[in-house]
N, C-alpha and C. Protein backbone atom coordinates (compact mmCIF):
# COMPACT_ATOMS: atom_id res chain seq x y z
N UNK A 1 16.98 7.15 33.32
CA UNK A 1 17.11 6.48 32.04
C UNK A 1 16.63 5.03 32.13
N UNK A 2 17.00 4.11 33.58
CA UNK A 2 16.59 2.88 33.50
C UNK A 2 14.92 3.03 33.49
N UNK A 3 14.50 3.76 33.98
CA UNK A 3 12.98 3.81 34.17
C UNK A 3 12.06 3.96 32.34
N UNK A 4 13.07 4.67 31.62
CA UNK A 4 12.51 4.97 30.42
C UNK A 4 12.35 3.74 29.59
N UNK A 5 13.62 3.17 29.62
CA UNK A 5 13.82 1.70 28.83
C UNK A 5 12.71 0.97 29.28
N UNK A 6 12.54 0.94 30.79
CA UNK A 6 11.76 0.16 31.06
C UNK A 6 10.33 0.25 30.82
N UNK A 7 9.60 1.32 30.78
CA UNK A 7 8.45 2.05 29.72
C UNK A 7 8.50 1.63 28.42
N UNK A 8 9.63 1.77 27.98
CA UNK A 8 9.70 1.64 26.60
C UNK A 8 9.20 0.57 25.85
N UNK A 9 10.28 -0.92 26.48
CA UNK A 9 9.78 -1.80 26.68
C UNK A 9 8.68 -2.79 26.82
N UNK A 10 8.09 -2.00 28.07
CA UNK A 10 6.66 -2.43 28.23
C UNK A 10 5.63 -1.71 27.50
N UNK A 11 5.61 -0.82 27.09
CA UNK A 11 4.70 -0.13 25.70
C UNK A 11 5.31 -1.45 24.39
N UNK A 12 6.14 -1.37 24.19
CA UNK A 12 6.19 -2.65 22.92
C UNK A 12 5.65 -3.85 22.92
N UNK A 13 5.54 -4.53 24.37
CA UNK A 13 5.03 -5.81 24.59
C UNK A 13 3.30 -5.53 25.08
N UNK A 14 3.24 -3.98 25.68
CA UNK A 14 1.73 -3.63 25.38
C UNK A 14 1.23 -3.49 23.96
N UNK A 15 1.69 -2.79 22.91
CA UNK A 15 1.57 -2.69 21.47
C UNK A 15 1.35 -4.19 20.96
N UNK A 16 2.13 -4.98 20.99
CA UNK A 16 2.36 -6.19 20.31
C UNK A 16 0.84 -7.27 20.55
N UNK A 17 0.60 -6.71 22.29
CA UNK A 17 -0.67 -7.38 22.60
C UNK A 17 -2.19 -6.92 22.31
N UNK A 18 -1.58 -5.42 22.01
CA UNK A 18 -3.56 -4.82 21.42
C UNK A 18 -3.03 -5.09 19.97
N UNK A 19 -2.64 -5.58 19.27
CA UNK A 19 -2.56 -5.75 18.05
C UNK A 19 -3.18 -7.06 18.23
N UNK A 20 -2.28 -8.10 18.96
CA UNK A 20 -3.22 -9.31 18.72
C UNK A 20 -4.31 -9.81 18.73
N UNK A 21 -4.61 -8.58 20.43
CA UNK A 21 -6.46 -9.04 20.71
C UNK A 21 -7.20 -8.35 19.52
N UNK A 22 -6.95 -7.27 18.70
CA UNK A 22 -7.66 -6.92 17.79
C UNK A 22 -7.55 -7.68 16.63
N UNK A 23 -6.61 -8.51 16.18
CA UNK A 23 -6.98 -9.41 15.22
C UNK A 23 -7.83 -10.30 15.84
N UNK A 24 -7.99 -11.00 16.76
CA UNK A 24 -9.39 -11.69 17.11
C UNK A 24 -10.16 -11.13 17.09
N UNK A 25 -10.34 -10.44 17.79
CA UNK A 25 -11.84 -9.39 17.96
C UNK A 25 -11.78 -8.17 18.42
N UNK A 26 -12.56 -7.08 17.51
CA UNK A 26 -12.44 -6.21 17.66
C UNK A 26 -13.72 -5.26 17.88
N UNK A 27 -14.19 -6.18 19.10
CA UNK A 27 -15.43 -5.77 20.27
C UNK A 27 -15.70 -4.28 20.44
N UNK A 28 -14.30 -3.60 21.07
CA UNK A 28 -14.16 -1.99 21.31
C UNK A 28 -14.44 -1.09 20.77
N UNK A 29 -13.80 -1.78 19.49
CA UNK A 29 -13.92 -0.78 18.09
C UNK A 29 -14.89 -0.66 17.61
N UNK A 30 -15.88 -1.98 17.85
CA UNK A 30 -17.29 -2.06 17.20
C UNK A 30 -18.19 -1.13 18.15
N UNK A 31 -17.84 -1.19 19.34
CA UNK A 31 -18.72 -0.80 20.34
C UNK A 31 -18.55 0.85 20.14
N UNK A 32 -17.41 1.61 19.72
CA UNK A 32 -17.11 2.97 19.92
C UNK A 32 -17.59 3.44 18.46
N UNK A 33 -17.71 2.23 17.21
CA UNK A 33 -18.63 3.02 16.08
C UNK A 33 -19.73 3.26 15.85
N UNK A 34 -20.47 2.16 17.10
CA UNK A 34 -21.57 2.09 17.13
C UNK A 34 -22.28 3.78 17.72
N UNK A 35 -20.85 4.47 18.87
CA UNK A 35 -22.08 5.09 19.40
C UNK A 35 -21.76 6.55 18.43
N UNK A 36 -20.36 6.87 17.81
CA UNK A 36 -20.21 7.58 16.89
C UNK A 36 -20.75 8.00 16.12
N UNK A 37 -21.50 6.90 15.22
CA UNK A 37 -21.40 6.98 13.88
C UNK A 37 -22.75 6.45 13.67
N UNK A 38 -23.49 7.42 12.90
CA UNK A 38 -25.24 7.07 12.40
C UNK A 38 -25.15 5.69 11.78
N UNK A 39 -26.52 4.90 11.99
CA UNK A 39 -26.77 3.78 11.52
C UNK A 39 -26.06 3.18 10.39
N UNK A 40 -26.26 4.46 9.13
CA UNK A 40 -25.93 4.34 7.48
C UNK A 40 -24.54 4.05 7.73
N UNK A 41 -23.22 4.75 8.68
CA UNK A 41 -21.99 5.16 7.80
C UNK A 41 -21.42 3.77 9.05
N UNK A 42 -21.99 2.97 9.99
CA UNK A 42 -21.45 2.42 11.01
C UNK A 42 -20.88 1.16 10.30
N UNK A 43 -19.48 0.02 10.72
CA UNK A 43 -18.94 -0.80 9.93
C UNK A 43 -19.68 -1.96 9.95
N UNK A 44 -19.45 -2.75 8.64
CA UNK A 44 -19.95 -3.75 8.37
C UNK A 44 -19.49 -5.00 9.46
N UNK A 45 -20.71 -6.25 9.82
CA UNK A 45 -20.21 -7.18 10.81
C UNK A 45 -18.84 -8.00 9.94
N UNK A 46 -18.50 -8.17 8.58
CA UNK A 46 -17.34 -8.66 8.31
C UNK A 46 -15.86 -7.70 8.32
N UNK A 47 -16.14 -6.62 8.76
CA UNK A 47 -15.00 -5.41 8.55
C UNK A 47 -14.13 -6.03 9.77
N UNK A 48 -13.17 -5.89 9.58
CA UNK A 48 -11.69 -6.36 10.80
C UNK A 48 -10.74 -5.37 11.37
N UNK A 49 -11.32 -4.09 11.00
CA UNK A 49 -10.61 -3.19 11.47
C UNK A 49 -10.72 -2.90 13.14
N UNK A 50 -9.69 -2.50 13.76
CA UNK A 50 -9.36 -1.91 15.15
C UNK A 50 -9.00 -0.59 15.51
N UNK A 51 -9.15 -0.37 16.50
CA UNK A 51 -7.91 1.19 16.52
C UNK A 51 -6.61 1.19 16.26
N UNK A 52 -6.25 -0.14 15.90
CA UNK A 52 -4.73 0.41 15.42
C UNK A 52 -4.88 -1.09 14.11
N UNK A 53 -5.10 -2.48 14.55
CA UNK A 53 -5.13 -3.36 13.25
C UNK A 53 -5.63 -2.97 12.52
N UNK A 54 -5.10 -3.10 10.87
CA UNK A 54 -5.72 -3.03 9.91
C UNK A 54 -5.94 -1.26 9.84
N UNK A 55 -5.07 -0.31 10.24
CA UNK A 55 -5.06 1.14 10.65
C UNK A 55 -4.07 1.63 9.48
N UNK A 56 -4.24 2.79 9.17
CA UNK A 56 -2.99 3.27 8.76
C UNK A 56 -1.97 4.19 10.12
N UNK A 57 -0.68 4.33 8.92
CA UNK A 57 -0.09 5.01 11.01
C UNK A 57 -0.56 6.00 11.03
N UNK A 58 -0.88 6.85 10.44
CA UNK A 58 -2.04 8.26 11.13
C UNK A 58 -2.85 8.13 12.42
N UNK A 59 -4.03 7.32 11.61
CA UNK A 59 -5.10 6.89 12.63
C UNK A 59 -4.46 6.16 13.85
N UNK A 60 -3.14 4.93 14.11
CA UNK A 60 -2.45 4.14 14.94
C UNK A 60 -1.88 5.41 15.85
N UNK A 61 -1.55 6.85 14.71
CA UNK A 61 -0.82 7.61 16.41
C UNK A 61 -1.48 7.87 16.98
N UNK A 62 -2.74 8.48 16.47
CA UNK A 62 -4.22 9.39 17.20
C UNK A 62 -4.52 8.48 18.04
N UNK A 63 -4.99 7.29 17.90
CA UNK A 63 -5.42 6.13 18.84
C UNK A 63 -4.58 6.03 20.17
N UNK A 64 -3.27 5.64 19.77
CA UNK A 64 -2.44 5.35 20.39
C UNK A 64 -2.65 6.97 21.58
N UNK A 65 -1.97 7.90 20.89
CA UNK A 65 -1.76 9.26 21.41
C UNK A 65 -2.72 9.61 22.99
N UNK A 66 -4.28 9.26 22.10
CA UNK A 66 -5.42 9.87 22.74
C UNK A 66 -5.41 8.58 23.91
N UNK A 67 -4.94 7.62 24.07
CA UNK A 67 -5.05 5.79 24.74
C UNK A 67 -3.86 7.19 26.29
N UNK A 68 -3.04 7.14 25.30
CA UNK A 68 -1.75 7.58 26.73
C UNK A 68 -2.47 8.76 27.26
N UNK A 69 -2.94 9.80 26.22
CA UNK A 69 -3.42 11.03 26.94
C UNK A 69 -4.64 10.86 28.12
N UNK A 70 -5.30 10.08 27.74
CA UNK A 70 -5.95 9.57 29.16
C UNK A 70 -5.24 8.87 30.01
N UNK A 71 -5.10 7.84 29.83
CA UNK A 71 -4.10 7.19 30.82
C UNK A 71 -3.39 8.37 31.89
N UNK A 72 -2.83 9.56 30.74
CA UNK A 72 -1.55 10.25 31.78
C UNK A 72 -2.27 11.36 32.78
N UNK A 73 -3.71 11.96 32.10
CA UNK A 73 -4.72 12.80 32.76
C UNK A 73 -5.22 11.94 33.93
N UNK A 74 -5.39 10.58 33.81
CA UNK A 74 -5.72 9.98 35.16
C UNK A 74 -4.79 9.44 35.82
N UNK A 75 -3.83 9.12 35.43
CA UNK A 75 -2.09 9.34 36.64
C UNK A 75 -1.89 10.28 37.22
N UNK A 76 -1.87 11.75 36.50
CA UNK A 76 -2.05 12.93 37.09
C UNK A 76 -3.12 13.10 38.27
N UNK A 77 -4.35 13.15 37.61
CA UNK A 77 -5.53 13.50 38.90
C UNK A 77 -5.39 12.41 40.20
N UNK A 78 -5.51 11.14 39.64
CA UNK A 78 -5.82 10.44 41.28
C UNK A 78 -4.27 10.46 42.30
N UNK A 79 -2.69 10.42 41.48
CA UNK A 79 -1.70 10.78 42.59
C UNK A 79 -1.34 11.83 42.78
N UNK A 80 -0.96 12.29 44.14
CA UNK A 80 -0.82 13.52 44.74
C UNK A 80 1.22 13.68 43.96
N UNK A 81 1.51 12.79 43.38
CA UNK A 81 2.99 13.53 42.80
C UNK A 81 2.64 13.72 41.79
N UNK A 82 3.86 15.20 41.39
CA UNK A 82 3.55 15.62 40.50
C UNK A 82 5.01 15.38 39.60
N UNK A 83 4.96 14.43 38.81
CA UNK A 83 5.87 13.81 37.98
C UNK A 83 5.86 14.40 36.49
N UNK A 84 7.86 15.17 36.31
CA UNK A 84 7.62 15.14 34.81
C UNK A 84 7.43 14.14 33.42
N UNK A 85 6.65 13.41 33.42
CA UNK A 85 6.55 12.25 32.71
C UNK A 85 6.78 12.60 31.20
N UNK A 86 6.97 14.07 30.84
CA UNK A 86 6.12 14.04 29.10
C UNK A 86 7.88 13.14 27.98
N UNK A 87 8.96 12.61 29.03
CA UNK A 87 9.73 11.91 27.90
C UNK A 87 9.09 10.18 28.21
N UNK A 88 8.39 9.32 29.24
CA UNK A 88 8.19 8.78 29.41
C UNK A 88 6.63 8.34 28.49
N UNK A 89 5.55 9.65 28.37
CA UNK A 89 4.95 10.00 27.31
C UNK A 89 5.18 9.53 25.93
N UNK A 90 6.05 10.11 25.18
CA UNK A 90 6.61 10.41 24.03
C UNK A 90 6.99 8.74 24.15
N UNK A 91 7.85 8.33 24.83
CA UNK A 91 8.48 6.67 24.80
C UNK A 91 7.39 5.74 24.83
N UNK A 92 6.74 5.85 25.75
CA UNK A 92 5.57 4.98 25.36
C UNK A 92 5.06 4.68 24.19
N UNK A 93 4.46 6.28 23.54
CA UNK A 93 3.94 6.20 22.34
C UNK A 93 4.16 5.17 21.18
N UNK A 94 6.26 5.70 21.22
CA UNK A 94 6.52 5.31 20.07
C UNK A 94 7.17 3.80 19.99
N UNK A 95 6.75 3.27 21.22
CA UNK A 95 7.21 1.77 21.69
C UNK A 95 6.10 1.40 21.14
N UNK A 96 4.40 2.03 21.71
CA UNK A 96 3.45 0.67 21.26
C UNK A 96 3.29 1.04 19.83
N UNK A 97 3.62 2.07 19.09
CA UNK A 97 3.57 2.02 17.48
C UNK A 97 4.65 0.79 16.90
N UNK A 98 5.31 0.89 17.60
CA UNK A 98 6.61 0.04 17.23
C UNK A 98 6.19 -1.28 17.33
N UNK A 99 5.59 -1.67 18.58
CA UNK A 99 5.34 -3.09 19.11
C UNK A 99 3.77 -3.74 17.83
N UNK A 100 3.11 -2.42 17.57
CA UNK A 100 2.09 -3.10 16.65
C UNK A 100 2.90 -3.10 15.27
N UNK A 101 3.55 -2.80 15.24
CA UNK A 101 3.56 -2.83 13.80
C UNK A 101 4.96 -4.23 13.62
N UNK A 102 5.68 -4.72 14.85
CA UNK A 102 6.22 -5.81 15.02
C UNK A 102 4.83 -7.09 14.76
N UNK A 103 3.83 -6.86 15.68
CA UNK A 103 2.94 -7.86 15.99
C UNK A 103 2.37 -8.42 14.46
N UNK A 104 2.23 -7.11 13.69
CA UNK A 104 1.44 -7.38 12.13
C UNK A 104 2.58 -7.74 11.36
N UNK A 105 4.01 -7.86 11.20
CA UNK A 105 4.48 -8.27 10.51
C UNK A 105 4.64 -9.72 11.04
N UNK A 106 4.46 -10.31 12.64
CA UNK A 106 4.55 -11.66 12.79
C UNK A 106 3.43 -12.12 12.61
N UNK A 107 2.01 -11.37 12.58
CA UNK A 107 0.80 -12.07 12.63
C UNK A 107 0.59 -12.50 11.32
N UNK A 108 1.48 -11.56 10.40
CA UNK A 108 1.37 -11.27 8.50
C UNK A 108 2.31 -13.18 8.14
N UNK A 109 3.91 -12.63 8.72
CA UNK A 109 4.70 -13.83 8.65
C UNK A 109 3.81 -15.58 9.09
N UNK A 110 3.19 -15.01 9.81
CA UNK A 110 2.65 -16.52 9.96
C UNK A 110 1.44 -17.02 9.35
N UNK A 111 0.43 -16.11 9.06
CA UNK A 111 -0.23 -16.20 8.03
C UNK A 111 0.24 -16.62 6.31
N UNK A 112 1.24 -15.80 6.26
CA UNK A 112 1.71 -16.13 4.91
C UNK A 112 2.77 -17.57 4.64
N UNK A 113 2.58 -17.96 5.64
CA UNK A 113 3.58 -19.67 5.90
C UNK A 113 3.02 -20.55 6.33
N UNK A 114 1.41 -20.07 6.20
CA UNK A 114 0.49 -21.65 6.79
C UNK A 114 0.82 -22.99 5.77
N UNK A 115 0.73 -23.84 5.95
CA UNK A 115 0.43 -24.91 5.29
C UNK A 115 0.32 -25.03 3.88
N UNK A 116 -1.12 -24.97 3.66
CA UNK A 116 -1.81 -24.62 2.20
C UNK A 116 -1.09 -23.58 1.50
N UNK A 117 -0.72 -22.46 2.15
CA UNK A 117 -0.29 -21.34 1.38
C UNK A 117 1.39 -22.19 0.51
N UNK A 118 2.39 -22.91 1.82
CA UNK A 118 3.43 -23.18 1.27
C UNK A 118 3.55 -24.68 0.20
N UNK A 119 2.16 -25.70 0.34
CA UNK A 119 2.16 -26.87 -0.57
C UNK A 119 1.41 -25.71 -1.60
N UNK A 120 0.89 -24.93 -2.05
CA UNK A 120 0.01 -24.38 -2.86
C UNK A 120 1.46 -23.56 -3.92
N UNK A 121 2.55 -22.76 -3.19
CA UNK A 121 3.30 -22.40 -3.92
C UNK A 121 4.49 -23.52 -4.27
N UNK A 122 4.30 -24.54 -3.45
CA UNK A 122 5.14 -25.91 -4.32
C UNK A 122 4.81 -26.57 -5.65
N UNK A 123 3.59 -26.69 -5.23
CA UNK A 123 2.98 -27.18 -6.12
C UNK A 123 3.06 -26.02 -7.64
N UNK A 124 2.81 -25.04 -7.13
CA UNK A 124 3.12 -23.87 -8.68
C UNK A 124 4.18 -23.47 -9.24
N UNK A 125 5.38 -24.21 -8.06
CA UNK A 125 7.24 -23.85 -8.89
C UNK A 125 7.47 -25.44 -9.43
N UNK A 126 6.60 -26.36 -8.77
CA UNK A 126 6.54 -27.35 -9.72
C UNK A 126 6.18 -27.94 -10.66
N UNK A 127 4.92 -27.15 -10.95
CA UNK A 127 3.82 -26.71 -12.22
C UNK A 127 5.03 -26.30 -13.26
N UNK A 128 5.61 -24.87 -12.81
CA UNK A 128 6.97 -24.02 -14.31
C UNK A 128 7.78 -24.67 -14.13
N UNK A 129 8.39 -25.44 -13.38
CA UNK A 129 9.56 -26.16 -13.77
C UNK A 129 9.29 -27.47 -14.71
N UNK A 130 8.14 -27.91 -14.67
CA UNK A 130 7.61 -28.68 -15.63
C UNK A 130 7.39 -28.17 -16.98
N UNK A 131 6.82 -26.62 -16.83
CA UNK A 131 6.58 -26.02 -18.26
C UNK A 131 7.87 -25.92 -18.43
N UNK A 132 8.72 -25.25 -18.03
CA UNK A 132 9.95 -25.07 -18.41
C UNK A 132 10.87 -26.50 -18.94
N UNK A 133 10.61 -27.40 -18.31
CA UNK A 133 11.56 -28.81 -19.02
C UNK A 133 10.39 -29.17 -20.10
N UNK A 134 9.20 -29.08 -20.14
CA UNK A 134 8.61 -29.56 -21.21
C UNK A 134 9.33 -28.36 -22.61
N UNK A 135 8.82 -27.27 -22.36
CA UNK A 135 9.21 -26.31 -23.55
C UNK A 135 10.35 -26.40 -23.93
N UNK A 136 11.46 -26.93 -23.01
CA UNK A 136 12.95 -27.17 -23.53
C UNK A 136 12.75 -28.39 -24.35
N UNK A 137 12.30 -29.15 -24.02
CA UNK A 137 12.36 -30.41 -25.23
C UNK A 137 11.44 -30.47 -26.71
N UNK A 138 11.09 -29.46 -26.20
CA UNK A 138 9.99 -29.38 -27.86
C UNK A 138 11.27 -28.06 -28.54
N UNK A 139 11.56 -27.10 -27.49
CA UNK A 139 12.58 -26.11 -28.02
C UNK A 139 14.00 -26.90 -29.02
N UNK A 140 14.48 -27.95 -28.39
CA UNK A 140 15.60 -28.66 -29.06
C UNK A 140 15.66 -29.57 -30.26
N UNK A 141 15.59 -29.10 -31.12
CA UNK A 141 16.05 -29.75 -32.85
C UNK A 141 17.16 -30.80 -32.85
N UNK A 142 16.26 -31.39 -33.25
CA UNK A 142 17.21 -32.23 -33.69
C UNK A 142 17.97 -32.62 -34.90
N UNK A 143 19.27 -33.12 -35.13
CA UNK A 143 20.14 -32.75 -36.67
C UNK A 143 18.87 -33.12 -38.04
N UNK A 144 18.40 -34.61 -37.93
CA UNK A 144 17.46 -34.61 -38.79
C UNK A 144 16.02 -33.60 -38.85
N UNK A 145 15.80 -33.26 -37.69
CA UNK A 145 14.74 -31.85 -38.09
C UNK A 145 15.27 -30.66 -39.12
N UNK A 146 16.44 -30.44 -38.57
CA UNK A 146 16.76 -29.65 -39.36
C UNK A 146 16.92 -29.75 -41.06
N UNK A 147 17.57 -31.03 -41.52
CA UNK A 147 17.95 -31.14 -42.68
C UNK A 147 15.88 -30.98 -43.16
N UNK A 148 14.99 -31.49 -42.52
CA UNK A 148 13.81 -31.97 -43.18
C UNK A 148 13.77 -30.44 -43.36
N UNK A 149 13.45 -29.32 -42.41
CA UNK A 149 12.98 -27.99 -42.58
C UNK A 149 13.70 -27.69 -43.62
N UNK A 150 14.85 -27.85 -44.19
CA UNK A 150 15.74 -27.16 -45.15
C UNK A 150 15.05 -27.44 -46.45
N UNK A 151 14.47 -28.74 -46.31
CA UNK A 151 13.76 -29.23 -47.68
C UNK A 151 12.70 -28.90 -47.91
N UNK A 152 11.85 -28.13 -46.72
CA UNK A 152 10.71 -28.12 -47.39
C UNK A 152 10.63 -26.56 -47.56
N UNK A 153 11.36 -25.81 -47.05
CA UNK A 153 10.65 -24.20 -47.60
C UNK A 153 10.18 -24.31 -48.55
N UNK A 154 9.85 -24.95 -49.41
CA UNK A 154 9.32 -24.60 -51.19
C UNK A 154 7.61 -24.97 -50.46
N UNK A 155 7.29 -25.73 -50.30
CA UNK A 155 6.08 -26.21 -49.30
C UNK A 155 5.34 -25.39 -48.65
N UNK A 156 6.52 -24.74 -47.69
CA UNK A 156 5.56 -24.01 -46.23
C UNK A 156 4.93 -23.05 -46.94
N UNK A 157 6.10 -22.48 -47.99
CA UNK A 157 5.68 -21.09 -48.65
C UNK A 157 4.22 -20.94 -48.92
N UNK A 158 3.99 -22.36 -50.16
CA UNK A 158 3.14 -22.36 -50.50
C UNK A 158 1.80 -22.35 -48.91
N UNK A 159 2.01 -22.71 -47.98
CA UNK A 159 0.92 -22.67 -47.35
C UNK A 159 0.44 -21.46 -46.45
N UNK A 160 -0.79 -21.51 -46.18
CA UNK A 160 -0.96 -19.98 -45.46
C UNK A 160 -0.63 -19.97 -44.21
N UNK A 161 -0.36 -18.99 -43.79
CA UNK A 161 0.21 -19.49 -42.13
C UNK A 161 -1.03 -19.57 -41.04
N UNK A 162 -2.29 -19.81 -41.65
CA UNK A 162 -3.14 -20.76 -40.58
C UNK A 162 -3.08 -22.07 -40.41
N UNK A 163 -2.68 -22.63 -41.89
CA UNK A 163 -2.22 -23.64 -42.39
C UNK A 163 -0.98 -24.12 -41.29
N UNK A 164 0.19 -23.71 -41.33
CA UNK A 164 1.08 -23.28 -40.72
C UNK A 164 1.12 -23.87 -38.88
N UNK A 165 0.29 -22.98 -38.72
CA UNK A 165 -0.12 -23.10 -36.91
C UNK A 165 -0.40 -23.96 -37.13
N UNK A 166 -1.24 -24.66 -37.36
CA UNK A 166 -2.04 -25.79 -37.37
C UNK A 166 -0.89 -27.06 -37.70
N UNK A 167 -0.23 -26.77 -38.20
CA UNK A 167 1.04 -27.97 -38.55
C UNK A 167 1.73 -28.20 -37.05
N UNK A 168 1.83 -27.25 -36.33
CA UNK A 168 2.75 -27.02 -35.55
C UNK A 168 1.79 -27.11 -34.39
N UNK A 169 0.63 -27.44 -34.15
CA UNK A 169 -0.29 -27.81 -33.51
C UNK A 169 -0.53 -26.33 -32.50
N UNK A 170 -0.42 -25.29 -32.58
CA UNK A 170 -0.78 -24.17 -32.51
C UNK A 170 -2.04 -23.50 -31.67
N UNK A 171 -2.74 -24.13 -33.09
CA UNK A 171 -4.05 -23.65 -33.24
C UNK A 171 -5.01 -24.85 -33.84
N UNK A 172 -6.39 -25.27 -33.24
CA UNK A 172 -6.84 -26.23 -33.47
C UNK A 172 -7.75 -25.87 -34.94
């Protein structure tokens, strides 16, 4: 059991790290579409996708899956023990799914708390709180507004309500 944790473990802090190098660069990925995939259907030089960044989890298990299934075919062939590994397998797996999908919510979290992003949404709750105290003071009547509106319905009637907007500065 200590041996599993300890797999486990280290598949999460392996996960966490092919997530990162693939948000920098994603060399491998370019290099394995290149030999795949005809000229026409191969990815664009601005595309950011990886075998697992920017993945859905489908494609992240297959990647992942087919990453261990070699790995465990060449543990197997070059040592002469013959180890039941397939829960150590299975743990791995679902550590480095785990560990990428930790890495993209901190790579996401810190992206979404740069600088610009957090003066940019200050600046826009301080934008509506301005609309909001401005519209409250045009919203609030005052006792003599009121008595004037009382006097003039005979007036407004008469006017058309483009007329109208336009009083109320509306419409230019």
């Amino acid at each position: 059991m200590t041996l599993e944790i300890i797999v486990f473990i280290g598949a999460i802090l392996f996960g966490i790290v092919w997530y990162w190098r693939e948000s920098k660069s994603n060399k491998l990925y370019r290099l394995a579409n290149k030999i795949t995939h005809a000229k026409d259907l191969q990815m664009k030089s601005n595309n950011r996708k990886g075998f697992i960044h920017q993945q859905p989890f489908l494609l992240r298990l297959v990647w992942v899956t087919f990453l261990f299934a070699v790995g465990a075919g060449i543990v197997t062939f070059v040592t002469p023990i013959n180890v039941f590994f397939i829960q150590y397998f299975a743990s791995a797996i679902v550590a480095t799914l785990i560990g990428s999908y930790i890495a993209s919510a901190v790579i996401f979290a810190r992206e979404s708390t740069s600088k610009e992003r957090i003066e940019k949404a200050f600046h826009k709750g301080k934008d509506y709180v301005e609309d909001l105290v401005d519209g409250d003071e045009e919203g609030i009547e005052k006792p003599e507004a009121q008595e004037t509106i009382q006097a003039e319905p005979a007036t407004e009637a008469k006017k058309s309500a483009r007329d109208r907007f336009k009083d109320k500065g509306m419409i230019k």
